[in-house]
N, C-alpha and C. Protein backbone atom coordinates (compact mmCIF):
# COMPACT_ATOMS: atom_id res chain seq x y z
N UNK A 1 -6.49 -20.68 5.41
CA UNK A 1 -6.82 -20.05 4.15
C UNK A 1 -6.05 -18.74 4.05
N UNK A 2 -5.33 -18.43 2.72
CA UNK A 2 -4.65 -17.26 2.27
C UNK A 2 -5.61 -16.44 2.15
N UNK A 3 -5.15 -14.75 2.74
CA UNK A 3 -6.03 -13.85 1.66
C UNK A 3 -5.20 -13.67 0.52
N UNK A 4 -6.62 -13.31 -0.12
CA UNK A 4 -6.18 -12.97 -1.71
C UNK A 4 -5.06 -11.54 -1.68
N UNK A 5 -4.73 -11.81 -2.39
CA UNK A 5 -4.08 -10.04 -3.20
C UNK A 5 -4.40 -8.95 -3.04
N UNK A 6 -5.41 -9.22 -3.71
CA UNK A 6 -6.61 -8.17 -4.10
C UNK A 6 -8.02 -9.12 -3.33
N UNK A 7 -8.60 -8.37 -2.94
CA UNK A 7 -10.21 -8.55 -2.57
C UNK A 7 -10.90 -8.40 -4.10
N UNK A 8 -11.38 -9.57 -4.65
CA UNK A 8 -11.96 -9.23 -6.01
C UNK A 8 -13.61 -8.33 -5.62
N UNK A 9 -14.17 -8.62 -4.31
CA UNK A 9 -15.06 -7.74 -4.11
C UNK A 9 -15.14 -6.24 -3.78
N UNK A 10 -14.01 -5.31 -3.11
CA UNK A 10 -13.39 -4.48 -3.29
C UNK A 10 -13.12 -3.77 -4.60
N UNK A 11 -12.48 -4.55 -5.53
CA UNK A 11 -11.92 -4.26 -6.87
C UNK A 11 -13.24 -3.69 -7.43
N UNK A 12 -14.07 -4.83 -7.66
CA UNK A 12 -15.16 -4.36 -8.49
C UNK A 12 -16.35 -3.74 -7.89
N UNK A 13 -16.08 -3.26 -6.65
CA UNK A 13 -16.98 -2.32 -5.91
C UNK A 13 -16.32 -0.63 -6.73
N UNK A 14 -14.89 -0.42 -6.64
CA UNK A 14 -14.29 0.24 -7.45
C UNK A 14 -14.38 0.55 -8.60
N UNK A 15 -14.42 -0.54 -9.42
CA UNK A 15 -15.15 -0.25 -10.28
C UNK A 15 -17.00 0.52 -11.17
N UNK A 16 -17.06 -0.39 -10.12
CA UNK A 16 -18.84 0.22 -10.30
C UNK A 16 -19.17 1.34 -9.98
N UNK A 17 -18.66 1.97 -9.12
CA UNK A 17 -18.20 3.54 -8.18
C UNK A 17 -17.34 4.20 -9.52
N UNK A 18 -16.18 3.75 -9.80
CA UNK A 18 -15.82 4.83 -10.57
C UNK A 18 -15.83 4.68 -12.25
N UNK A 19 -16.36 3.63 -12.23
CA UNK A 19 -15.98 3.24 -13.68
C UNK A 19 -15.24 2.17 -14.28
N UNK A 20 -14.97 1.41 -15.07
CA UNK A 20 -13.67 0.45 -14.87
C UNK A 20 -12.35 1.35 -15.65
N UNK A 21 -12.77 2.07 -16.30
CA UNK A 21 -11.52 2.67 -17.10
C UNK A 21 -10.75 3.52 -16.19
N UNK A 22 -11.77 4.32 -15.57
CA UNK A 22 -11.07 5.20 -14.46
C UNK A 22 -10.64 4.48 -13.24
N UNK A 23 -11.00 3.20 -13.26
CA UNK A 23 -10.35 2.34 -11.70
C UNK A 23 -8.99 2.06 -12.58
N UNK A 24 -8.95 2.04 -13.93
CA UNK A 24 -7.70 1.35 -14.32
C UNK A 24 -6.57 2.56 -14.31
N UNK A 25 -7.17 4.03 -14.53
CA UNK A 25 -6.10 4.54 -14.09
C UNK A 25 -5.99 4.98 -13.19
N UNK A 26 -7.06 5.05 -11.89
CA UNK A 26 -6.06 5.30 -10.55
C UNK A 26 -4.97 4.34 -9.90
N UNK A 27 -5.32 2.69 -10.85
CA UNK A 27 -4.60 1.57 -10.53
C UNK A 27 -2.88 2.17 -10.83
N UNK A 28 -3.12 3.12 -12.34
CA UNK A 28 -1.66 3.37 -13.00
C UNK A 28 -1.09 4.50 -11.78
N UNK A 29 -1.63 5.27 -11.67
CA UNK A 29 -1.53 6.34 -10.78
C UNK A 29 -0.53 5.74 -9.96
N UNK A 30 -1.60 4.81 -8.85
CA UNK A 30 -1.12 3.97 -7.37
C UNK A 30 0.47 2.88 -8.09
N UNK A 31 0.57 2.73 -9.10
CA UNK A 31 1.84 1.75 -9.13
C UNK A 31 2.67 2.80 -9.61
N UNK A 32 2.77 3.94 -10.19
CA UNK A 32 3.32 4.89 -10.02
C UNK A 32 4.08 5.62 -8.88
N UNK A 33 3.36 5.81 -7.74
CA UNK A 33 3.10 6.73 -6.88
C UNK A 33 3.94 6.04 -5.95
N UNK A 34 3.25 4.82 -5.49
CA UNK A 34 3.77 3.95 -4.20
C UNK A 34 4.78 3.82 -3.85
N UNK A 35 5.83 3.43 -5.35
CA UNK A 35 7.06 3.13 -5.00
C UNK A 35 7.70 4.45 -4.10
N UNK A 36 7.51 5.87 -4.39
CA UNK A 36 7.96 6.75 -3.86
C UNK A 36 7.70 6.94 -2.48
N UNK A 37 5.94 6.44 -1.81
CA UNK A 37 5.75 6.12 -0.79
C UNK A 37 6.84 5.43 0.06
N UNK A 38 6.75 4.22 -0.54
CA UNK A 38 7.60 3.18 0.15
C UNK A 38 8.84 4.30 0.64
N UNK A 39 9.82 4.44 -0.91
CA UNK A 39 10.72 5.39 -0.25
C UNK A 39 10.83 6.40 0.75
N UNK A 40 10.02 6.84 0.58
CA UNK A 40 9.51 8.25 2.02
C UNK A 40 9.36 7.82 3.19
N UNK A 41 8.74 6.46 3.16
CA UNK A 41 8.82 5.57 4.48
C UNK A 41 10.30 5.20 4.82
N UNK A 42 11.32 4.52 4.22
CA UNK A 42 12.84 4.63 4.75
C UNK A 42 13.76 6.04 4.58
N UNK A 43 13.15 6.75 3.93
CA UNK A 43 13.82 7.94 4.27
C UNK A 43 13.15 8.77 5.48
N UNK A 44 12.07 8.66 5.65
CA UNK A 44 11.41 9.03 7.12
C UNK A 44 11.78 8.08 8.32
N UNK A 45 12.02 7.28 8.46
CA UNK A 45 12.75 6.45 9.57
C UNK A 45 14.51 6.87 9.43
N UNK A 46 14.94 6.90 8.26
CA UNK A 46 16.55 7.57 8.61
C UNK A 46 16.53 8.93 9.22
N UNK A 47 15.28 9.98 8.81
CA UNK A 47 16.02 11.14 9.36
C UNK A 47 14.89 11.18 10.60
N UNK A 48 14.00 10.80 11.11
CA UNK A 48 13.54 10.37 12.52
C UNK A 48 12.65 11.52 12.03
N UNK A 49 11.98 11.51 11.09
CA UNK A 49 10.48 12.14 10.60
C UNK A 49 9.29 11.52 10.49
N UNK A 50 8.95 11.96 11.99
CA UNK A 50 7.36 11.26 12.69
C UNK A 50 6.21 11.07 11.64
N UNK A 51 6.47 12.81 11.03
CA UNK A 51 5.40 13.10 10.61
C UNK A 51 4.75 12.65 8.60
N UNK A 52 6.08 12.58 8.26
CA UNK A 52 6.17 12.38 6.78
C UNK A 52 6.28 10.72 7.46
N UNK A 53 6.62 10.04 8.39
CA UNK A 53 6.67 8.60 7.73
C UNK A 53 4.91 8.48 8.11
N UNK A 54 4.37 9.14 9.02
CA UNK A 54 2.58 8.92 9.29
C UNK A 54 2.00 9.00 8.33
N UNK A 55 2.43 10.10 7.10
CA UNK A 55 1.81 10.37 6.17
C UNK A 55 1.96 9.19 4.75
N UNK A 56 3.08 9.14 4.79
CA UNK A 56 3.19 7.77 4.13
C UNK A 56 2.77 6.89 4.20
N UNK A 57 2.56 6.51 5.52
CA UNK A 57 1.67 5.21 5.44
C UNK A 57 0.35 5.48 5.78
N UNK A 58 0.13 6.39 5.81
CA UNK A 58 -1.50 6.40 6.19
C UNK A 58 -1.86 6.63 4.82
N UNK A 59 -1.01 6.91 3.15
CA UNK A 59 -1.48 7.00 1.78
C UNK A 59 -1.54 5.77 1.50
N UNK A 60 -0.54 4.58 2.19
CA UNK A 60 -0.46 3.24 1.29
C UNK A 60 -1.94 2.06 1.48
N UNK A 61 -1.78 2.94 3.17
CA UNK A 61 -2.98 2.39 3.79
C UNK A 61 -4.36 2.32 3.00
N UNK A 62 -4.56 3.84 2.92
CA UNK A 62 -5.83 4.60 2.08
C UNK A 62 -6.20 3.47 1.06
N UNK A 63 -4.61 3.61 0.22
CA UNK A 63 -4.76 3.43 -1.58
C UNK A 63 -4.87 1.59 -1.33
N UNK A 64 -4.00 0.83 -0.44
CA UNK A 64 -4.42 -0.47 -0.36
C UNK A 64 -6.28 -0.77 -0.41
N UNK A 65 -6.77 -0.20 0.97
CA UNK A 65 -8.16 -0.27 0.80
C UNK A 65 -9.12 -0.24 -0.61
N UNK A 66 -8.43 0.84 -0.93
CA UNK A 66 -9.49 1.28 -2.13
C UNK A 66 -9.60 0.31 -2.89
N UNK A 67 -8.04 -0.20 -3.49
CA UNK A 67 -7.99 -1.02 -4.54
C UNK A 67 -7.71 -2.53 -3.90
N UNK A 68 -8.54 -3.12 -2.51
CA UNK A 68 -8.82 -4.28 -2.03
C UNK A 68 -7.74 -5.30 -1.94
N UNK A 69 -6.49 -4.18 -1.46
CA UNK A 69 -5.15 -4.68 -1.21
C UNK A 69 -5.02 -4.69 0.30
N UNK A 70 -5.96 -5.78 1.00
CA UNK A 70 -6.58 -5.59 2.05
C UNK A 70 -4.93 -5.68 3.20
N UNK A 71 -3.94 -6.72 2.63
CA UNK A 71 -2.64 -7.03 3.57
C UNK A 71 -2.06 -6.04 3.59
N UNK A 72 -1.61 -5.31 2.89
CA UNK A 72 -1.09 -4.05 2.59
C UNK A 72 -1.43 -2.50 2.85
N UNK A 73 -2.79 -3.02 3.27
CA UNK A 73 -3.77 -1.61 4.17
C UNK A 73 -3.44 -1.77 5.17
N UNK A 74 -3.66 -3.15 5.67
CA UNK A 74 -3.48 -3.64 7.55
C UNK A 74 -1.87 -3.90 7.66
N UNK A 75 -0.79 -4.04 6.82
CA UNK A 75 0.33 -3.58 7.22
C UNK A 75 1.02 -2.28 7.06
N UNK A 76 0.52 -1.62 6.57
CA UNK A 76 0.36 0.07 6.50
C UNK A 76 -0.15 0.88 7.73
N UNK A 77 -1.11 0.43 7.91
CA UNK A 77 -2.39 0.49 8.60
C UNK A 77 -1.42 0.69 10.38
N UNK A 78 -0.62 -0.88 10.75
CA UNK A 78 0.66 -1.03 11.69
C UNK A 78 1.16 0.35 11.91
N UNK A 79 1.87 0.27 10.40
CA UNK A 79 2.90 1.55 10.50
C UNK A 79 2.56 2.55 11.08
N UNK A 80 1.48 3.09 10.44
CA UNK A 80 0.69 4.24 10.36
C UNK A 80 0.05 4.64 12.22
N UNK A 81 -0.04 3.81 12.57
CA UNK A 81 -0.50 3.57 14.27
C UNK A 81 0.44 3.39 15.18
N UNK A 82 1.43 2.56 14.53
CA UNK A 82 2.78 2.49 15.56
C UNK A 82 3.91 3.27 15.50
N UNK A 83 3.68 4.54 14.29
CA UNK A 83 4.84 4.75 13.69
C UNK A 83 6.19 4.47 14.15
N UNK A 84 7.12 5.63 14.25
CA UNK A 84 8.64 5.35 13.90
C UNK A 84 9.34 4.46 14.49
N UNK A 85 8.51 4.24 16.27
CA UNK A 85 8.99 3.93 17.61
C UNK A 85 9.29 2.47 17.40
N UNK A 86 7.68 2.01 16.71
CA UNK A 86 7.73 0.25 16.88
C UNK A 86 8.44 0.03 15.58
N UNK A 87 8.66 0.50 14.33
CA UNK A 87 9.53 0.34 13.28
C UNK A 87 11.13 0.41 13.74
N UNK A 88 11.59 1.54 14.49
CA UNK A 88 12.94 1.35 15.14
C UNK A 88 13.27 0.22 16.59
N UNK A 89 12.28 -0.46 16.81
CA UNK A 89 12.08 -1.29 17.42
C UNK A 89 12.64 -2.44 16.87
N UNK A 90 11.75 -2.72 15.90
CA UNK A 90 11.86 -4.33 14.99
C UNK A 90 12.71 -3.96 13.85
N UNK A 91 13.46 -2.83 13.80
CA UNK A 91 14.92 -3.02 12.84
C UNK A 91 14.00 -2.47 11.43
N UNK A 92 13.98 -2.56 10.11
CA UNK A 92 13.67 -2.52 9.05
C UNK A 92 12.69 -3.79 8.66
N UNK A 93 12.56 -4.87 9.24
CA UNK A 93 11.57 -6.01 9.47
C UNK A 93 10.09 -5.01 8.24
N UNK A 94 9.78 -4.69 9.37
CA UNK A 94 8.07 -4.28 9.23
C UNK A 94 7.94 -3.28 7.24
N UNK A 95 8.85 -3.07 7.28
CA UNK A 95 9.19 -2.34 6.21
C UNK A 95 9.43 -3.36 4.73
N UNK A 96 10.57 -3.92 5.06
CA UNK A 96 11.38 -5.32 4.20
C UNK A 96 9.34 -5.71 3.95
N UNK A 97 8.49 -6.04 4.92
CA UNK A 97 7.38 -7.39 4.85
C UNK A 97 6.49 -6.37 3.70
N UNK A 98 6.15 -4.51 4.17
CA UNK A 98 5.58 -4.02 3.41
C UNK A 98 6.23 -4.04 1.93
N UNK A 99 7.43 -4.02 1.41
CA UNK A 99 7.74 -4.02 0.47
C UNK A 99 7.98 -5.22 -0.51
N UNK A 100 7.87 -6.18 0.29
CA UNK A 100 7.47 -7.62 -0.24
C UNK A 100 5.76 -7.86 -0.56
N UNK A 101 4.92 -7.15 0.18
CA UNK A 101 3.35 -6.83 -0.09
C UNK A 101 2.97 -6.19 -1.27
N UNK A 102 3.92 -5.12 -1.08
CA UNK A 102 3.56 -4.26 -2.83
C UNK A 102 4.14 -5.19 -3.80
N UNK A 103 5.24 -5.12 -3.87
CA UNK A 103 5.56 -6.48 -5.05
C UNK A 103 4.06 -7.24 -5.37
N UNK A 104 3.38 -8.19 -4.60
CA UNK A 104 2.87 -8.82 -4.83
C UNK A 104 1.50 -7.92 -5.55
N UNK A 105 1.23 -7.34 -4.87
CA UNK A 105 -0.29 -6.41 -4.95
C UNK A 105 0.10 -5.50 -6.36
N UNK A 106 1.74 -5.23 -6.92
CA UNK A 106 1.67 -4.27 -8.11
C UNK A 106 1.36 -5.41 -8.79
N UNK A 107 2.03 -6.42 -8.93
CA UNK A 107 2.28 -7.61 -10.00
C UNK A 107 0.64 -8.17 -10.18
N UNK A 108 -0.05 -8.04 -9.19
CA UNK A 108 -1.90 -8.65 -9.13
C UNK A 108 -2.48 -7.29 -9.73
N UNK A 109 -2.43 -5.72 -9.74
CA UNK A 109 -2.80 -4.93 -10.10
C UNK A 109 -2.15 -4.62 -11.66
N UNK A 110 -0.84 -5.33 -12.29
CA UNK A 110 -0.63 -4.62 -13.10
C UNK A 110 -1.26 -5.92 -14.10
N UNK A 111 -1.33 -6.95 -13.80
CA UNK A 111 -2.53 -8.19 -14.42
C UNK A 111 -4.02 -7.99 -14.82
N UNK A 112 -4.24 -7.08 -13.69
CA UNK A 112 -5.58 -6.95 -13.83
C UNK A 112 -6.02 -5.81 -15.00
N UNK A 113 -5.07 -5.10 -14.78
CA UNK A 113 -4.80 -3.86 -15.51
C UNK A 113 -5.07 -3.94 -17.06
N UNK A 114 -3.60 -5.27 -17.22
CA UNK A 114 -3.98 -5.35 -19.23
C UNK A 114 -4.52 -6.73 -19.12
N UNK A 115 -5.32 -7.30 -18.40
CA UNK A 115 -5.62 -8.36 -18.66
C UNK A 115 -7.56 -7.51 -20.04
């Protein structure tokens, strides 16, 4: 069995907590924001910055959780624990898989969004 995208129980735990209008714009916020994440993550592995790539992924991590982007927390989640060492290890791999995750998780968040 696949996990989902999104955790629809997550989502609407989010919702009920913040509202649905206001889950819809921290949703805008997070598809905003991330892509720059992501970036900060390969620009923190080019210039061998421990500390900005920890921080990066310990935001994608965060913001996956919240919004029940459960693959994308726990491959964040990797980063964020193994940082730079096991990423310069496995080449750009672990990175390429996170950025194939957001794809999926913006495209399920930006559905949910104007649906």
């Amino acid at each position: 069995m696949t996990t989902p995208t999104i955790d629809s129980a997550t989502f609407e735990e989010l919702k009920a907590t913040t509202g649905a209008e206001f889950a819809m714009e921290l949703v805008g916020t997070f598809l905003e924001e991330a892509p720059g994440m992501l970036n900060d993550l390969r620009t923190a592995l080019g210039a061998n910055d421990a500390d900005t790539f920890r921080r990066a992924a310990h935001s994608l991590k965060s913001n996956g959780n919240t919004f029940g982007a459960l693959t994308l927390a726990a491959q964040a989640r990797a980063l964020e624990l193994g940082g730079l060492p096991s990423v310069k290890e496995g080449g750009a791999k672990a990175l390429d898989e996170l950025d194939a995750e957001y794809a999926r998780v913006a495209a399920a968040l930006a559905a949910m969004r104007y649906a």
